[in-house]
C-alpha atoms as a PDB file:
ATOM      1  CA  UNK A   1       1.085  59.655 -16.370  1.00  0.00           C
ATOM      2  CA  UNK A   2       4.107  57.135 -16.418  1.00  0.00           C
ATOM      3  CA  UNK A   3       2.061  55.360 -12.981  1.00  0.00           C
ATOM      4  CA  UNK A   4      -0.878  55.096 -15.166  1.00  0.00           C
ATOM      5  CA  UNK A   5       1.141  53.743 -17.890  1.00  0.00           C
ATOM      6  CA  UNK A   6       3.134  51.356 -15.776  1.00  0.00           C
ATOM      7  CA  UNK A   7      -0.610  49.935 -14.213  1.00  0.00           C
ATOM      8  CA  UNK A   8      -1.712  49.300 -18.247  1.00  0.00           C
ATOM      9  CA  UNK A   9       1.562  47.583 -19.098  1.00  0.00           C
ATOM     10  CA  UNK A  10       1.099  45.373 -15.431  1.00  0.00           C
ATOM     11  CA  UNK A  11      -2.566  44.910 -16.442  1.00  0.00           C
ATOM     12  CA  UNK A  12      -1.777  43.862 -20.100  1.00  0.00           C
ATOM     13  CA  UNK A  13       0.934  41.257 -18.737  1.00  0.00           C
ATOM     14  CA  UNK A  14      -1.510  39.834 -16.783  1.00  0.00           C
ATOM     15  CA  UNK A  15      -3.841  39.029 -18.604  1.00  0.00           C
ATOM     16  CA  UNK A  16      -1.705  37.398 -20.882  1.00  0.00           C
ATOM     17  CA  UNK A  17      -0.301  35.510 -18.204  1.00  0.00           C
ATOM     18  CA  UNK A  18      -3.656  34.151 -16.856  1.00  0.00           C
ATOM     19  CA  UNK A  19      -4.453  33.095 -20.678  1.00  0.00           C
ATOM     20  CA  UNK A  20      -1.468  31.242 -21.016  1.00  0.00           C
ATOM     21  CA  UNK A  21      -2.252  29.232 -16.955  1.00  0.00           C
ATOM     22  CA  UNK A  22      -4.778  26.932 -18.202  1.00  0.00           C
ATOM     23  CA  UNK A  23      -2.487  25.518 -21.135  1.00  0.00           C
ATOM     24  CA  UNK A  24       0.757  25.104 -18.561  1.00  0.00           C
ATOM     25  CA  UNK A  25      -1.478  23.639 -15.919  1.00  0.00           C
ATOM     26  CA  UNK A  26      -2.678  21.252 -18.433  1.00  0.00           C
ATOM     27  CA  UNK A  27       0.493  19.891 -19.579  1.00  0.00           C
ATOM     28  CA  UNK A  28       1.286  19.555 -15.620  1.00  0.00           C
ATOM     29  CA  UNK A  29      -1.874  18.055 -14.815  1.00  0.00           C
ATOM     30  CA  UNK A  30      -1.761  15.463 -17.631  1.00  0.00           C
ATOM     31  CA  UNK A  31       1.641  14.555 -16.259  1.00  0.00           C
ATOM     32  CA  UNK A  32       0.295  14.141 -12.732  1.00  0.00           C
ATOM     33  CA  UNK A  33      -2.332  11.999 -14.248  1.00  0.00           C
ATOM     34  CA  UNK A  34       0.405   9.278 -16.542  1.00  0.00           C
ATOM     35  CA  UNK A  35       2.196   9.331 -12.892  1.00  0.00           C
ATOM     36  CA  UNK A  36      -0.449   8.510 -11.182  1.00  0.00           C
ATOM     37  CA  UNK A  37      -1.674   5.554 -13.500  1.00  0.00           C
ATOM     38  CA  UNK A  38       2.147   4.363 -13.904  1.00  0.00           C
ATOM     39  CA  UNK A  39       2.440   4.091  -9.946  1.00  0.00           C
ATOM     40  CA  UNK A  40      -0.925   2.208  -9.710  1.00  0.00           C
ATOM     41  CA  UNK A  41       0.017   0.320 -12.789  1.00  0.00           C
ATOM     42  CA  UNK A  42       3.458  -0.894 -11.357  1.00  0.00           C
ATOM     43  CA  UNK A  43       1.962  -1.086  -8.221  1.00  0.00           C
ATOM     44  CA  UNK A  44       4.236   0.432  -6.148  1.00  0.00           C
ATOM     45  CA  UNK A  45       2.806   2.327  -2.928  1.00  0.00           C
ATOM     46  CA  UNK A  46       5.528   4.911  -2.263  1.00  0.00           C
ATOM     47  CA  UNK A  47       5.628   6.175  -5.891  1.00  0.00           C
ATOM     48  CA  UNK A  48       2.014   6.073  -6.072  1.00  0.00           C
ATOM     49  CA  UNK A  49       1.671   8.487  -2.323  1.00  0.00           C
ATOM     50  CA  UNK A  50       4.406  10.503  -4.309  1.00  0.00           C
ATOM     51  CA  UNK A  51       1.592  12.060  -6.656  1.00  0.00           C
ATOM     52  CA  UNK A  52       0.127  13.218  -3.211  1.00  0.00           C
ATOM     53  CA  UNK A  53       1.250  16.207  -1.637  1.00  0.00           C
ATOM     54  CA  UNK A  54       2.462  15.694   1.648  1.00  0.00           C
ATOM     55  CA  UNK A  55      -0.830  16.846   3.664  1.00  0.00           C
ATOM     56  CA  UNK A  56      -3.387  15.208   1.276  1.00  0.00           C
ATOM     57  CA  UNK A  57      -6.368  13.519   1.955  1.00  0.00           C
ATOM     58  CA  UNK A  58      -7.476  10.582   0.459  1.00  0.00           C
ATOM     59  CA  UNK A  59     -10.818   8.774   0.171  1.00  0.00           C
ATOM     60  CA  UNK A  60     -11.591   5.727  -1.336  1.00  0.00           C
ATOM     61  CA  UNK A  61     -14.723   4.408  -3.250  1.00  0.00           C
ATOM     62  CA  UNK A  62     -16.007   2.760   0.206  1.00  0.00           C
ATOM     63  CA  UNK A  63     -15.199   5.919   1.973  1.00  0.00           C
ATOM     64  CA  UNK A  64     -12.036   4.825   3.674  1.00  0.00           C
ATOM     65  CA  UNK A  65      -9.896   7.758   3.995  1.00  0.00           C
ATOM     66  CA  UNK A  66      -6.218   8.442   4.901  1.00  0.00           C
ATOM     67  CA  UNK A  67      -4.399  11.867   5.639  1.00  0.00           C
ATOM     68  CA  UNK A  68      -0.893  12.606   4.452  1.00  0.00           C
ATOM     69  CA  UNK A  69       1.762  11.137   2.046  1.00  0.00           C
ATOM     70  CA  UNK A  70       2.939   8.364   4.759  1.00  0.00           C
ATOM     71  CA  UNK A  71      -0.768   7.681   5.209  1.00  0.00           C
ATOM     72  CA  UNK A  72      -1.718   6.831   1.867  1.00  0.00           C
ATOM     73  CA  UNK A  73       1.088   5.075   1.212  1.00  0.00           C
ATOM     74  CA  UNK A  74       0.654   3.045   3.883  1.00  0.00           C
ATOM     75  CA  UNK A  75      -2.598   2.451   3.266  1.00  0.00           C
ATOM     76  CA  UNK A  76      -2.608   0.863  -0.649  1.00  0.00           C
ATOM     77  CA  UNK A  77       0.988  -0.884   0.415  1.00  0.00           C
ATOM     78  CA  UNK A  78      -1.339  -3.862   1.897  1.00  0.00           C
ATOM     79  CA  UNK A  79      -3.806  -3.725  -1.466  1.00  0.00           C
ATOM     80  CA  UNK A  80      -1.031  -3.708  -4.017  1.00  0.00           C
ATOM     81  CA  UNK A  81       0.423  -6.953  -2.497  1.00  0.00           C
ATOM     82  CA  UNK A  82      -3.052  -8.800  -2.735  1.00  0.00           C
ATOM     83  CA  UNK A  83      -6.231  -7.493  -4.243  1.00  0.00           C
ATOM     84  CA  UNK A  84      -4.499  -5.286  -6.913  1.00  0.00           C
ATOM     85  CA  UNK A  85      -1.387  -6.405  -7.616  1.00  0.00           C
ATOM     86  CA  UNK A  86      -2.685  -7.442 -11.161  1.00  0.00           C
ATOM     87  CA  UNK A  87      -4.487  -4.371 -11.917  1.00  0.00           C
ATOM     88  CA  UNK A  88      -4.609  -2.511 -14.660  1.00  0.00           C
ATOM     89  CA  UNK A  89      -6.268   1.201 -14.496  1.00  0.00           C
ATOM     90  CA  UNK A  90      -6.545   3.176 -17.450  1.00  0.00           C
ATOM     91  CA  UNK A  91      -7.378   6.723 -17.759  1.00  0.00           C
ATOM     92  CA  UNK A  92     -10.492   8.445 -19.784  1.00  0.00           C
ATOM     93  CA  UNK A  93     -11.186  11.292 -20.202  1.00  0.00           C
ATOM     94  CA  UNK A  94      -9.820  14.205 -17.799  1.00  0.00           C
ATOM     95  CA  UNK A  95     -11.313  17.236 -17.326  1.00  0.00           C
ATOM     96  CA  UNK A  96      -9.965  20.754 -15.464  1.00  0.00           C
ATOM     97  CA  UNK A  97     -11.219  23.908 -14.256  1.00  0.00           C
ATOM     98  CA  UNK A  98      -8.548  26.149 -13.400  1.00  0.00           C
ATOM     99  CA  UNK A  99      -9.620  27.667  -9.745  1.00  0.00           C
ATOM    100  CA  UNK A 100      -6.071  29.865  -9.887  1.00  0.00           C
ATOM    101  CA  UNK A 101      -2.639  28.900 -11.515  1.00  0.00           C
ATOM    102  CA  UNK A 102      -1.698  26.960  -8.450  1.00  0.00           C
ATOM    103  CA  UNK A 103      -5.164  25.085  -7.801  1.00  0.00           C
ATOM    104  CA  UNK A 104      -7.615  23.409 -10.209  1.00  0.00           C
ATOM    105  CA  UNK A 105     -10.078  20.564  -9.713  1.00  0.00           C
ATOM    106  CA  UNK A 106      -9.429  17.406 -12.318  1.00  0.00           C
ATOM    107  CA  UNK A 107     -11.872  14.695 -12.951  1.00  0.00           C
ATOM    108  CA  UNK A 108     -10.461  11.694 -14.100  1.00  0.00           C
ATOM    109  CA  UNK A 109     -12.939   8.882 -15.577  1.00  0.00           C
ATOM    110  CA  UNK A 110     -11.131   5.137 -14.796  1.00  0.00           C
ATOM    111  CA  UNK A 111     -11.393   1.795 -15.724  1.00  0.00           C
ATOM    112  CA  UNK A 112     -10.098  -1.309 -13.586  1.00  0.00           C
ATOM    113  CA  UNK A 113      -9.128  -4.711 -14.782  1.00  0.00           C
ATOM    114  CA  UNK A 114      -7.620  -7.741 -12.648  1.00  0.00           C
ATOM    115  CA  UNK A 115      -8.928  -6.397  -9.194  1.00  0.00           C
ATOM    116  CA  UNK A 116     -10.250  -8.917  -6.508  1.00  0.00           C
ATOM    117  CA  UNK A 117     -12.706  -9.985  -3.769  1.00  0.00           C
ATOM    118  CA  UNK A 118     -10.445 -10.361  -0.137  1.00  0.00           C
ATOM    119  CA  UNK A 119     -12.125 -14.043  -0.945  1.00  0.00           C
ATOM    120  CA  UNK A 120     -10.335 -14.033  -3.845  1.00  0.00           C
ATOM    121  CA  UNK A 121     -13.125 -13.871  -6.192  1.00  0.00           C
ATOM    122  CA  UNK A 122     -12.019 -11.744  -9.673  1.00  0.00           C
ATOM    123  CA  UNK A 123     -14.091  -8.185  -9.783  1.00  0.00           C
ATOM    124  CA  UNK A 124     -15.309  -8.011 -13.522  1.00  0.00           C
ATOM    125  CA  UNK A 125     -14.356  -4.267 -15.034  1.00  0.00           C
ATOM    126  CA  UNK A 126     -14.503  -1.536 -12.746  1.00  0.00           C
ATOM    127  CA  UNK A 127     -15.189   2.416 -13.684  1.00  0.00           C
ATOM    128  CA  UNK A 128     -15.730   5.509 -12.139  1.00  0.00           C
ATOM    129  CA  UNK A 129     -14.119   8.688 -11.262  1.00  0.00           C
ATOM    130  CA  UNK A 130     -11.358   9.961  -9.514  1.00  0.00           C
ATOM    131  CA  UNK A 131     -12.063  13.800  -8.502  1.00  0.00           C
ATOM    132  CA  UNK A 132      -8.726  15.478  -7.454  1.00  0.00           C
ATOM    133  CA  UNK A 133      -7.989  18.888  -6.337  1.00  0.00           C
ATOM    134  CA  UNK A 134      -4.473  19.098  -7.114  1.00  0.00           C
ATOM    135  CA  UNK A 135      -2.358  22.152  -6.025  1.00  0.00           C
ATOM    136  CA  UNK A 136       1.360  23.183  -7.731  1.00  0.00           C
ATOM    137  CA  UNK A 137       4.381  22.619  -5.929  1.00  0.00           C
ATOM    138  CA  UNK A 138       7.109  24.264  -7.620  1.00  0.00           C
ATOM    139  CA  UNK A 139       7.052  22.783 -11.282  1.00  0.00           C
ATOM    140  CA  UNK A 140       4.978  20.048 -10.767  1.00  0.00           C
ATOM    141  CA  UNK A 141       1.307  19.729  -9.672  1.00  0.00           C
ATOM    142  CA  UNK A 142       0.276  17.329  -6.397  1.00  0.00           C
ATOM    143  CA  UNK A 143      -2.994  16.079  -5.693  1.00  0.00           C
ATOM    144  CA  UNK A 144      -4.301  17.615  -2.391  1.00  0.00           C
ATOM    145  CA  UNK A 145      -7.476  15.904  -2.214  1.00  0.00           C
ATOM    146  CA  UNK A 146      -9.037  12.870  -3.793  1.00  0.00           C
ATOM    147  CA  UNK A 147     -12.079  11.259  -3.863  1.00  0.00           C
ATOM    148  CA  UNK A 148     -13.122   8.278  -5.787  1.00  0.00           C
ATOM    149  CA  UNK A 149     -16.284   7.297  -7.533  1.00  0.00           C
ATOM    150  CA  UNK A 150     -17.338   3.817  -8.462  1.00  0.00           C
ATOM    151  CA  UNK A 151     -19.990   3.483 -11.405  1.00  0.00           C
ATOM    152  CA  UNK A 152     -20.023  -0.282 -11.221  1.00  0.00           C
ATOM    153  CA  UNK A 153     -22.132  -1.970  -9.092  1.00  0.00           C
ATOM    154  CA  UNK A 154     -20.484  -3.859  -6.250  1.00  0.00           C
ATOM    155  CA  UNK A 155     -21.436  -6.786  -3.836  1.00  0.00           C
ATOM    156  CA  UNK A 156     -21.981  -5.388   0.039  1.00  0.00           C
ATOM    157  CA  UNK A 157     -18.835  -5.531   2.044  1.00  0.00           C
END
């Protein structure tokens, strides 16, 4: 009797845990997201790899790709000093699915301003969509993998 009780009780708290994941992870997924966009915004490399977790993988709208922090750091170092060091991205609408309370996938609609050609030439407004899956690392949440989507149509590199 008291194992059955102690198994409802368990089973009870729970379930109210798992009800209350999805707000938590929002709050620490919409954090990732202003940290992210701050980074870019400020356009500095090592705080923008810092919304990465250490083994993530990384893939551009082109389909370059880095893996790990270092690597994706060092990899939009170069950009920030030229093509999009006058950027501006701005975040739409997010979306998450909660896989478990430690991983969730998070689409992030963007919009670009200020970016350039390497020639030089100004981009007009970019968009698209930045599809994470971000993992939690302690009390914060790190993006694991990231892939990102342009909408607007671009000139042939």
């Amino acid at each position: 009797m008291l194992s059955r009780l102690l198994m409802i009780v368990l089973c009870v708290t729970g379930v109210a845990l798992c009800q209350n994941a999805p707000a938590t992870n929002d709050q620490g997924i919409q954090k990732l997201v202003a940290s992210f966009m701050d980074a870019w915004n400020s356009h500095d490399a090592h705080a923008f790899a810092e919304t990465f977790a250490e083994d993530a993988d990384f893939t551009n709208v082109i389909g370059r790709s880095a893996h790990g922090r270092k690597a994706v750091e060092e990899f939009h170092a170069p950009m920030f000093a030229t093509r999009f060091k006058n950027t501006h991205l701005t975040a739409g609408e997010v979306k998450v699915r909660t896989i478990n309370p430690d991983i969730a996938s998070v689409d992030v609609s963007w919009e670009m301003t200020g970016a350039i050609e390497t020639d030089g030439t100004p981009l007009p407004t970019r968009k698209g969509l930045l599809n994470w899956v971000v993992t939690r690392h302690d009390d914060r949440w790190l993006i694991a993998v990231m892939h990102n989507q342009e909408f607007t149509p671009r000139k042939q590199q």
